[in-house]
N, C-alpha and C. Protein backbone atom coordinates (compact mmCIF):
# COMPACT_ATOMS: atom_id res chain seq x y z
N UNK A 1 26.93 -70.91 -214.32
CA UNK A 1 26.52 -69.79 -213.50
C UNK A 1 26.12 -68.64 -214.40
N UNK A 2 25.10 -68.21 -214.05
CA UNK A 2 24.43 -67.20 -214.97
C UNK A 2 24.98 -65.57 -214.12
N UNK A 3 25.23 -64.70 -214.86
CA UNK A 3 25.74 -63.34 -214.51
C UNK A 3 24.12 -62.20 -214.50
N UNK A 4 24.00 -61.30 -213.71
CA UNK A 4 22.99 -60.57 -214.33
C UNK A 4 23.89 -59.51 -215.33
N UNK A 5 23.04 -59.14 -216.03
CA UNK A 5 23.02 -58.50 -216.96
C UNK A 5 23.84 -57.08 -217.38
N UNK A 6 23.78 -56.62 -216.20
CA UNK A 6 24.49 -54.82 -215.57
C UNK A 6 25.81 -55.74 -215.61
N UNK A 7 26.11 -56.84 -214.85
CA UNK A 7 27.60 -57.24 -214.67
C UNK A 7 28.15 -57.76 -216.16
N UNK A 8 27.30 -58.31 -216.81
CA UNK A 8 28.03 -58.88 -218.08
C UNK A 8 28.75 -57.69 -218.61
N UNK A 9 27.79 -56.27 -219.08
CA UNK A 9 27.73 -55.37 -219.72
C UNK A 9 29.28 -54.84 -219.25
N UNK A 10 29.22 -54.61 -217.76
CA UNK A 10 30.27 -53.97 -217.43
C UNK A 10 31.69 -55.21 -217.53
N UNK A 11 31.51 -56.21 -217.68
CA UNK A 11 32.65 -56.94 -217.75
C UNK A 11 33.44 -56.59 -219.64
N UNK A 12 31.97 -56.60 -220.41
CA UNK A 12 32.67 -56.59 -221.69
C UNK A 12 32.85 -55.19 -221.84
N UNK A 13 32.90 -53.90 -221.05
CA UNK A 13 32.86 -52.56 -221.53
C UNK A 13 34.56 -52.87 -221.05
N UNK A 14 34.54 -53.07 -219.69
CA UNK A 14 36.20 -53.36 -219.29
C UNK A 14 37.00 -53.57 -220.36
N UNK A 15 36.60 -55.48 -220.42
CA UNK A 15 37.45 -55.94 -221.65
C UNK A 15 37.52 -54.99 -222.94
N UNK A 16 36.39 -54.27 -223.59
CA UNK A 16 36.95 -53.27 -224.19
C UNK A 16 37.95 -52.02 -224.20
N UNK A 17 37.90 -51.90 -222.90
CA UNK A 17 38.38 -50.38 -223.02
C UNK A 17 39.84 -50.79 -222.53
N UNK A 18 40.29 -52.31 -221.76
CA UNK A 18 41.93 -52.55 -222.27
C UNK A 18 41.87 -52.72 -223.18
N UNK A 19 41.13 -53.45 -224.10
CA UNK A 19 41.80 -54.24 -225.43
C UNK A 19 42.21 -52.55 -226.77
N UNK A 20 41.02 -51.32 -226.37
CA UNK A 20 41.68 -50.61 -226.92
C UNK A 20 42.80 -49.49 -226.14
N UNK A 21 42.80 -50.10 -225.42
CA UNK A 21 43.99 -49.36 -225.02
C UNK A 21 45.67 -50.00 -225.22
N UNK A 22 45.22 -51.28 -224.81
CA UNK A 22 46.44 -51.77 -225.59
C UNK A 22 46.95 -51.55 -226.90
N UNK A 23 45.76 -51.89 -227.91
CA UNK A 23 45.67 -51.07 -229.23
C UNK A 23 46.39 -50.23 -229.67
N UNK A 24 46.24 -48.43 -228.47
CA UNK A 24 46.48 -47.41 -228.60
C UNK A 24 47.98 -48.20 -228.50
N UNK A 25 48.32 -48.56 -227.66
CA UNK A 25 49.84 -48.69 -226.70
C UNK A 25 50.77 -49.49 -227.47
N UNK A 26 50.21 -49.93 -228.26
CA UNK A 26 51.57 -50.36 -229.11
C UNK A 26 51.37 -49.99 -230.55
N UNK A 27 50.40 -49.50 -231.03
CA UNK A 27 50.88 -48.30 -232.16
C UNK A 27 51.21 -47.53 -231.89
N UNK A 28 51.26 -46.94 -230.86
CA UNK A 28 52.60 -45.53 -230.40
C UNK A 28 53.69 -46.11 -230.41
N UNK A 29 53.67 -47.38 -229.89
CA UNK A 29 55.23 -47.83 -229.63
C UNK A 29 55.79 -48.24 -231.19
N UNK A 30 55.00 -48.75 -231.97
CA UNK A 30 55.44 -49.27 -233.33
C UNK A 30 55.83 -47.84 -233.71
N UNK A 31 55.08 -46.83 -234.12
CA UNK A 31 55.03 -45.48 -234.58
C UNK A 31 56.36 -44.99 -233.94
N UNK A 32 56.46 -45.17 -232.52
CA UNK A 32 58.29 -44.55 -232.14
C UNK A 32 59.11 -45.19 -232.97
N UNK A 33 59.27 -46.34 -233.10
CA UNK A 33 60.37 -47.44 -233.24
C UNK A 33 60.15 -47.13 -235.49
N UNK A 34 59.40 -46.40 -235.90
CA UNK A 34 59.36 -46.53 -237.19
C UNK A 34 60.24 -44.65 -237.26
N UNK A 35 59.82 -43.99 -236.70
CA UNK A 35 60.60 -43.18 -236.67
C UNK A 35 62.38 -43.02 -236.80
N UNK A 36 62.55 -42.62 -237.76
CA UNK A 36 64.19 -42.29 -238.15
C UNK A 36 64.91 -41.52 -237.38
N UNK A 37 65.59 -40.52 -236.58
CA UNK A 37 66.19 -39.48 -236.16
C UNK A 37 67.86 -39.51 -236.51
N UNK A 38 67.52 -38.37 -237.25
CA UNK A 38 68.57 -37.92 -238.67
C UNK A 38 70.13 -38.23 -237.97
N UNK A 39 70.73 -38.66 -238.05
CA UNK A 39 72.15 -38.82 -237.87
C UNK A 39 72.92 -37.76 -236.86
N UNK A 40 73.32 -37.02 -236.13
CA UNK A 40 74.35 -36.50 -236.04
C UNK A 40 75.81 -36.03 -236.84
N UNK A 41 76.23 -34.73 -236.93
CA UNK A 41 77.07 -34.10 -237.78
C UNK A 41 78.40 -33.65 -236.33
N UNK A 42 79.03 -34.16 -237.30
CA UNK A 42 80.49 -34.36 -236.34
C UNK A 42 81.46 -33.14 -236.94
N UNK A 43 82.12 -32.70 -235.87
CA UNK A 43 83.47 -31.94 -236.09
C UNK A 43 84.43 -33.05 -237.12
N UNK A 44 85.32 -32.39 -238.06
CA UNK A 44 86.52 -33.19 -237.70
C UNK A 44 87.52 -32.26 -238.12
N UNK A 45 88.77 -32.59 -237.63
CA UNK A 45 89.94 -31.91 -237.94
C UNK A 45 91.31 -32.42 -238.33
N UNK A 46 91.94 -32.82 -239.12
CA UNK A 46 93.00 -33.41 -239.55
C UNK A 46 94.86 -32.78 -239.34
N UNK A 47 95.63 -33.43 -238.93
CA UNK A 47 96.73 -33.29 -239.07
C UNK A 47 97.83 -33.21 -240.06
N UNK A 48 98.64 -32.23 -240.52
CA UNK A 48 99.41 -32.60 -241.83
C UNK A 48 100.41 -33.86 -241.49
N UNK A 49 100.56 -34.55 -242.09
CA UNK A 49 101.13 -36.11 -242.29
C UNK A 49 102.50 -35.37 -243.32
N UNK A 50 103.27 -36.60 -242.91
CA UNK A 50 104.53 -36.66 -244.01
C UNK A 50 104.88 -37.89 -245.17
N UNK A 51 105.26 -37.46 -246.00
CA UNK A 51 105.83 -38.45 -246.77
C UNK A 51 107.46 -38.60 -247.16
N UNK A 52 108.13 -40.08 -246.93
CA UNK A 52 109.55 -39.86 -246.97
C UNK A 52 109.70 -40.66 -248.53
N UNK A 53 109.89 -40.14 -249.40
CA UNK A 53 110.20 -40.29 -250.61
C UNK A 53 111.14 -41.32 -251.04
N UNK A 54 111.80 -41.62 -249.70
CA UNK A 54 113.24 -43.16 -250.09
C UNK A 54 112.69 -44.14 -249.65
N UNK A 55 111.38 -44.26 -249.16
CA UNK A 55 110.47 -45.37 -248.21
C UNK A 55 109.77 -45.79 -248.50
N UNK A 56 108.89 -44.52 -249.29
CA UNK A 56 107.54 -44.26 -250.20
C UNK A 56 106.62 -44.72 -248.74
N UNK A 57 106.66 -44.36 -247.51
CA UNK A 57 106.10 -44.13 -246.33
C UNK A 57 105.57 -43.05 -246.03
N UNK A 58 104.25 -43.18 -245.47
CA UNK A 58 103.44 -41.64 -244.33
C UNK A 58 103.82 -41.93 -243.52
N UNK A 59 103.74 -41.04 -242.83
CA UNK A 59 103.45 -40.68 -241.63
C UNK A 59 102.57 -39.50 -240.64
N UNK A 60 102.24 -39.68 -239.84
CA UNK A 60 101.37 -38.55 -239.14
C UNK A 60 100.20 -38.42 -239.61
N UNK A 61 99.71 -39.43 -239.91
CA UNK A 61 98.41 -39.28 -240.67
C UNK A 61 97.10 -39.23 -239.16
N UNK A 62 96.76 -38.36 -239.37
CA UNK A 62 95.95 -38.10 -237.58
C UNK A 62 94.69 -37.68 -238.20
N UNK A 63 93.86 -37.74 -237.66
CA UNK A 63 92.47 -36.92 -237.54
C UNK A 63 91.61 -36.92 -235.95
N UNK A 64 91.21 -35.75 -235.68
CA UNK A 64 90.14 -35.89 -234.24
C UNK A 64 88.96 -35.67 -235.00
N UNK A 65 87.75 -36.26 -234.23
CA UNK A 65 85.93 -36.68 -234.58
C UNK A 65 85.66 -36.55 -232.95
N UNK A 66 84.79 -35.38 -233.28
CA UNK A 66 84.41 -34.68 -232.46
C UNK A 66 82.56 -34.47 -232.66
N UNK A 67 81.92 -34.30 -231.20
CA UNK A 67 80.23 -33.94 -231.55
C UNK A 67 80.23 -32.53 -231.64
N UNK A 68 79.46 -32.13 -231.49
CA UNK A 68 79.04 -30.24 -232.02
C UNK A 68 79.86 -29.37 -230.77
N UNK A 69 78.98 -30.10 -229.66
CA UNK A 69 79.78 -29.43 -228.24
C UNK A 69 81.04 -29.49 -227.84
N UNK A 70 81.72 -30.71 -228.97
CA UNK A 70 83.30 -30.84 -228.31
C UNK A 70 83.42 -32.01 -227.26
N UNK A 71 82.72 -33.13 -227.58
CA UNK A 71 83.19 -34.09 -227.11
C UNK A 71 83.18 -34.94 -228.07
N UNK A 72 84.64 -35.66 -227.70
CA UNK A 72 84.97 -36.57 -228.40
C UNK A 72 84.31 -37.71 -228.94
N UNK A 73 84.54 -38.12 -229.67
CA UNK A 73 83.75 -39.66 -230.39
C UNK A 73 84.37 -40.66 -230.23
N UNK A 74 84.30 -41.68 -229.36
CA UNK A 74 85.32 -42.86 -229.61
C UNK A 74 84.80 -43.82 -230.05
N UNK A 75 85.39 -45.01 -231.15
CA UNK A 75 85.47 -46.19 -231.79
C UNK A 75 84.61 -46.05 -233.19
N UNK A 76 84.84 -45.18 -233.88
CA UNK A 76 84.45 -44.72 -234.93
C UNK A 76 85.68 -45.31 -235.92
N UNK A 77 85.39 -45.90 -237.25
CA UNK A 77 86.23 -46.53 -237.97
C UNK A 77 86.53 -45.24 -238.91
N UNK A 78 88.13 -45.03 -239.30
CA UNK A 78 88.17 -44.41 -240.17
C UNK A 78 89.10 -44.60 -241.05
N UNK A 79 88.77 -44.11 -242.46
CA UNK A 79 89.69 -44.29 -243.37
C UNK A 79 90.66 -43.28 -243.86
N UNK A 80 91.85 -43.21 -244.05
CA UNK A 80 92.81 -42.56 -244.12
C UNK A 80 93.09 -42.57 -246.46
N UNK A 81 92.70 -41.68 -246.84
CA UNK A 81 92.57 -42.01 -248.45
C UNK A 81 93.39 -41.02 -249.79
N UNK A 82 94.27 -41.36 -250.09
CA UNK A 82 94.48 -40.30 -251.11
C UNK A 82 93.54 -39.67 -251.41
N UNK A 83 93.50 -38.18 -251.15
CA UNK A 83 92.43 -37.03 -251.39
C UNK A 83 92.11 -37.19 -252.82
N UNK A 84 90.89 -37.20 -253.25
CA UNK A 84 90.56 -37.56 -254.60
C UNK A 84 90.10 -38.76 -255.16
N UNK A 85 91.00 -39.64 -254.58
CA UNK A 85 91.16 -41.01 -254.86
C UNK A 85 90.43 -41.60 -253.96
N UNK A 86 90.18 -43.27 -254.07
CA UNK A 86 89.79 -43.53 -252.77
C UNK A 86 91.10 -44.81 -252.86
N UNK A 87 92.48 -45.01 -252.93
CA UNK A 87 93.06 -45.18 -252.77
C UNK A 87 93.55 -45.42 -250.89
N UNK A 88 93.71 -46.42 -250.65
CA UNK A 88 93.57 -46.62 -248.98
C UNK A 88 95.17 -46.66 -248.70
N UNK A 89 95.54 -45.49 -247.54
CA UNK A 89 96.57 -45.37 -246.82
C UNK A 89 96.63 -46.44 -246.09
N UNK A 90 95.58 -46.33 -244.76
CA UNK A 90 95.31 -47.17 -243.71
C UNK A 90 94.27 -47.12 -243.57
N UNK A 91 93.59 -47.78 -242.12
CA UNK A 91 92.72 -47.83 -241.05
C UNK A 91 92.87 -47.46 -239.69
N UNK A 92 91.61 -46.64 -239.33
CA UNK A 92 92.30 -47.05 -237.62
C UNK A 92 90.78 -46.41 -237.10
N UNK A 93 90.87 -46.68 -235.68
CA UNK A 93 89.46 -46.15 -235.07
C UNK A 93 90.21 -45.53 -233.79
N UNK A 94 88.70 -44.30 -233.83
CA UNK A 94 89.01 -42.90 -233.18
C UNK A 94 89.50 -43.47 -231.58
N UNK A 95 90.37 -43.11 -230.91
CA UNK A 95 90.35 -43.43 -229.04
C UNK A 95 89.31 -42.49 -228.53
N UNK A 96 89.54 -42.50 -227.11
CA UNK A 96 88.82 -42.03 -225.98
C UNK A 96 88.56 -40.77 -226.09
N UNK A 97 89.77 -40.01 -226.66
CA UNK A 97 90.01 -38.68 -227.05
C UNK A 97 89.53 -38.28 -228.20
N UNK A 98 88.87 -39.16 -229.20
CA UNK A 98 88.59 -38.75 -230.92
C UNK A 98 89.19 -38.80 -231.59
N UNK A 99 90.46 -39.24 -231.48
CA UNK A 99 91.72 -39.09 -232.75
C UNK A 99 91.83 -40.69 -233.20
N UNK A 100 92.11 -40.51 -234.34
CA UNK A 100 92.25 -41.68 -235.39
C UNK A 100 93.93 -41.57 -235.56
N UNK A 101 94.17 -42.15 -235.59
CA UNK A 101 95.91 -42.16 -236.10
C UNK A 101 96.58 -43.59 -236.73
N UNK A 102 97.35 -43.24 -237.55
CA UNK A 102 97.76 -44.57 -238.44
C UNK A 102 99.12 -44.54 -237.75
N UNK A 103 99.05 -45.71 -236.66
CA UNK A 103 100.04 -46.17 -235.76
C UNK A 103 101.07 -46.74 -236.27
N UNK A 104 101.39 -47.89 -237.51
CA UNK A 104 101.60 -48.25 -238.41
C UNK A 104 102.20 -47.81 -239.60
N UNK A 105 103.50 -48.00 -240.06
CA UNK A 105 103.37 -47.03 -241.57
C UNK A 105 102.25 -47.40 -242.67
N UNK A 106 101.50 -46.53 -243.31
CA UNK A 106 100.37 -46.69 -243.92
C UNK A 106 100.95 -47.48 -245.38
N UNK A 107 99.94 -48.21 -245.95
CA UNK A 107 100.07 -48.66 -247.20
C UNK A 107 101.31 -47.69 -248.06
N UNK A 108 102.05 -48.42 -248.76
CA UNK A 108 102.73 -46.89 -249.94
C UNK A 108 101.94 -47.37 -251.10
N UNK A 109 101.31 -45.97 -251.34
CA UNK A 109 100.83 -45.53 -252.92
C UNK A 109 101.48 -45.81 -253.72
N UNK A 110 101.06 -46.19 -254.90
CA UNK A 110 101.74 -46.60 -256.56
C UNK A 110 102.08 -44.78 -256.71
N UNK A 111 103.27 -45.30 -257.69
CA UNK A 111 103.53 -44.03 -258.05
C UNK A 111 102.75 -43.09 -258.54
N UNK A 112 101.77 -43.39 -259.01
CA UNK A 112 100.75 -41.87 -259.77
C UNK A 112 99.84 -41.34 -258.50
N UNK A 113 99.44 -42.22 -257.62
CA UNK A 113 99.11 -42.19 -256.12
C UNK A 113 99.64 -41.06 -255.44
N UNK A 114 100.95 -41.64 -255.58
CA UNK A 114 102.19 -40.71 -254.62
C UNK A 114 101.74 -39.08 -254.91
N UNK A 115 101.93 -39.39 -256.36
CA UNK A 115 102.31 -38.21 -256.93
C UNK A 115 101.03 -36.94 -256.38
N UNK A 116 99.72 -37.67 -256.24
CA UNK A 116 98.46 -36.71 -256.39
C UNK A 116 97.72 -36.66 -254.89
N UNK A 117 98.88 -37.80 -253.69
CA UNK A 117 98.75 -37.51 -252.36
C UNK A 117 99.76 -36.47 -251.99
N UNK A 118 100.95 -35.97 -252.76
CA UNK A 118 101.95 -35.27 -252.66
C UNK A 118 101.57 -33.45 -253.09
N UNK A 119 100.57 -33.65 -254.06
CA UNK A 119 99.82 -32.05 -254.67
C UNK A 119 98.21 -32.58 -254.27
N UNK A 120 97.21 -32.93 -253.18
CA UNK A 120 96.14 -32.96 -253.04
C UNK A 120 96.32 -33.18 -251.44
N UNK A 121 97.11 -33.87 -251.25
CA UNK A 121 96.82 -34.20 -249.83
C UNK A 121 96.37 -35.90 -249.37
N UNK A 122 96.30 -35.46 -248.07
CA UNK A 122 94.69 -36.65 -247.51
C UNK A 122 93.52 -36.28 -246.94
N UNK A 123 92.63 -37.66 -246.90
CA UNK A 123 91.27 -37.41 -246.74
C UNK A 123 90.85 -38.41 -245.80
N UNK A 124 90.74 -38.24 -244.27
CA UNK A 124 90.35 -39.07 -243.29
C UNK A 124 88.78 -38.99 -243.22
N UNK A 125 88.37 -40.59 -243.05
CA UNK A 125 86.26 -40.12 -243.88
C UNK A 125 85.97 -41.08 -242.45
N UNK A 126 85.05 -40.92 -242.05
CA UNK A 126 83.74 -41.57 -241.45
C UNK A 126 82.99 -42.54 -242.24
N UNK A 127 82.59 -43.23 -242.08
CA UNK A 127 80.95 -43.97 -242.80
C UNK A 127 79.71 -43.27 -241.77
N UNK A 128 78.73 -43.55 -242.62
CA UNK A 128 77.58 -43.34 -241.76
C UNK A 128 77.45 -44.37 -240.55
N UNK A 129 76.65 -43.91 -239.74
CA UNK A 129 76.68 -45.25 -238.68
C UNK A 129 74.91 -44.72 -237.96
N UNK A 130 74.78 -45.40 -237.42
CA UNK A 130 73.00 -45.40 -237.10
C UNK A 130 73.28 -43.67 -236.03
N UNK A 131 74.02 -43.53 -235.84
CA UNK A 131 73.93 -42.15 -235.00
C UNK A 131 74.59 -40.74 -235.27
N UNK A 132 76.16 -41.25 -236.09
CA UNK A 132 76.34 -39.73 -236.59
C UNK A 132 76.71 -40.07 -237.92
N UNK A 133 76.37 -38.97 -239.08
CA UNK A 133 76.74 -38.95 -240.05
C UNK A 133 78.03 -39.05 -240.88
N UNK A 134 78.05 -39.38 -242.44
CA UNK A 134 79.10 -39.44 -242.62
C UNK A 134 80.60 -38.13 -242.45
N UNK A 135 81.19 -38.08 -242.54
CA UNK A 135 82.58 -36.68 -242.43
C UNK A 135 83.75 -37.12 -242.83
N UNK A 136 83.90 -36.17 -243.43
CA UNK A 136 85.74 -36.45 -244.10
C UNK A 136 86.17 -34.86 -243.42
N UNK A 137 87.56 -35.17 -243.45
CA UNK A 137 88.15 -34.17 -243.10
C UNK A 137 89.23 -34.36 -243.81
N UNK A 138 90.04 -33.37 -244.60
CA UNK A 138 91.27 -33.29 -245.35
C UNK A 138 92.62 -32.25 -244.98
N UNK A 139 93.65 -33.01 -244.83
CA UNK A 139 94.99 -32.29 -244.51
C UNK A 139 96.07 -32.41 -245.77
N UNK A 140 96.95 -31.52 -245.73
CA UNK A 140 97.89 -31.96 -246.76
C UNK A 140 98.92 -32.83 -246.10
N UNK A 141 99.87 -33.03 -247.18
CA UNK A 141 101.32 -33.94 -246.63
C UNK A 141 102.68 -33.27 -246.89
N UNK A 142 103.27 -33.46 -245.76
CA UNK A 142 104.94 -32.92 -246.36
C UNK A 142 105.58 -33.40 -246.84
N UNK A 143 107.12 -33.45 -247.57
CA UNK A 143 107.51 -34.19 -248.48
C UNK A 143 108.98 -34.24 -247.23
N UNK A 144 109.24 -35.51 -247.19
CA UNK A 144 110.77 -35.62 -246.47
C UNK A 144 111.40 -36.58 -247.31
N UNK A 145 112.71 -35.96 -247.39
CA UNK A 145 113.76 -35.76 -248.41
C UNK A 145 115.06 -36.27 -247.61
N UNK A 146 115.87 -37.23 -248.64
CA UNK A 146 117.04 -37.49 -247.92
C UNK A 146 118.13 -36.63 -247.78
């Protein structure tokens, strides 16, 4: 079947003008999806923790992870670290509320450990994660004595 001529024209102007429009329509979409958007910067705030010296045990090792406005962050992994060191207390991930807490008595530090979580403190950290950035937050420790 033969087409006249006006109809061909307008059939292939069609087929052009989807084929560049599709074109357009998914290099915007590639172009979104190549786009980065920078992390998020979190509150955090830490609790002073204790140490019992006949146990060589913490305790109270807490931190809340929080967004800018004050809502909480939940299931965020965090590490609990001799300040300075990266020496690992514990683990734990944030609840519903944002707080991380080492439920658990935490690892005991080697003695030179002890000594520089006892005059430095701790350091509860974040990793980066595809949405908020990394954060540490640091508290000191008390010393409990028999």
């Amino acid at each position: 079947m033969q087409y006249p001529a006006t109809r061909t024209a307008a059939i292939s102007t069609t087929a052009l003008t989807l084929a560049s429009a599709l074109t357009v329509t998914a290099a915007s979409a590639l172009e979104h999806q190549d786009r980065h958007t920078a992390p998020k910067r979190l509150n955090a705030s830490a609790h002073s923790g204790s140490f019992d010296v006949l146990t060589r045990q913490t305790t109270g090792l807490k931190a809340r992870f929080t967004e800018r406005d004050g809502t909480p962050v939940a299931g965020l992994p965090v590490k609990f670290t001799v300040s300075g060191e990266k020496t690992l207390l514990c683990e734990a991930a944030t609840d519903t509320s944002g707080y991380a807490e080492c439920k658990t008595p935490a690892l005991p530090p080697l003695p030179a450990s002890a000594v520089k979580l006892l005059t430095t403190g701790y350091d509860a950290t974040t990793h980066d994660t595809p949405h908020y950035a990394p954060t540490t937050t640091h508290n000191t420790i008390g010393l409990i004595a028999p």
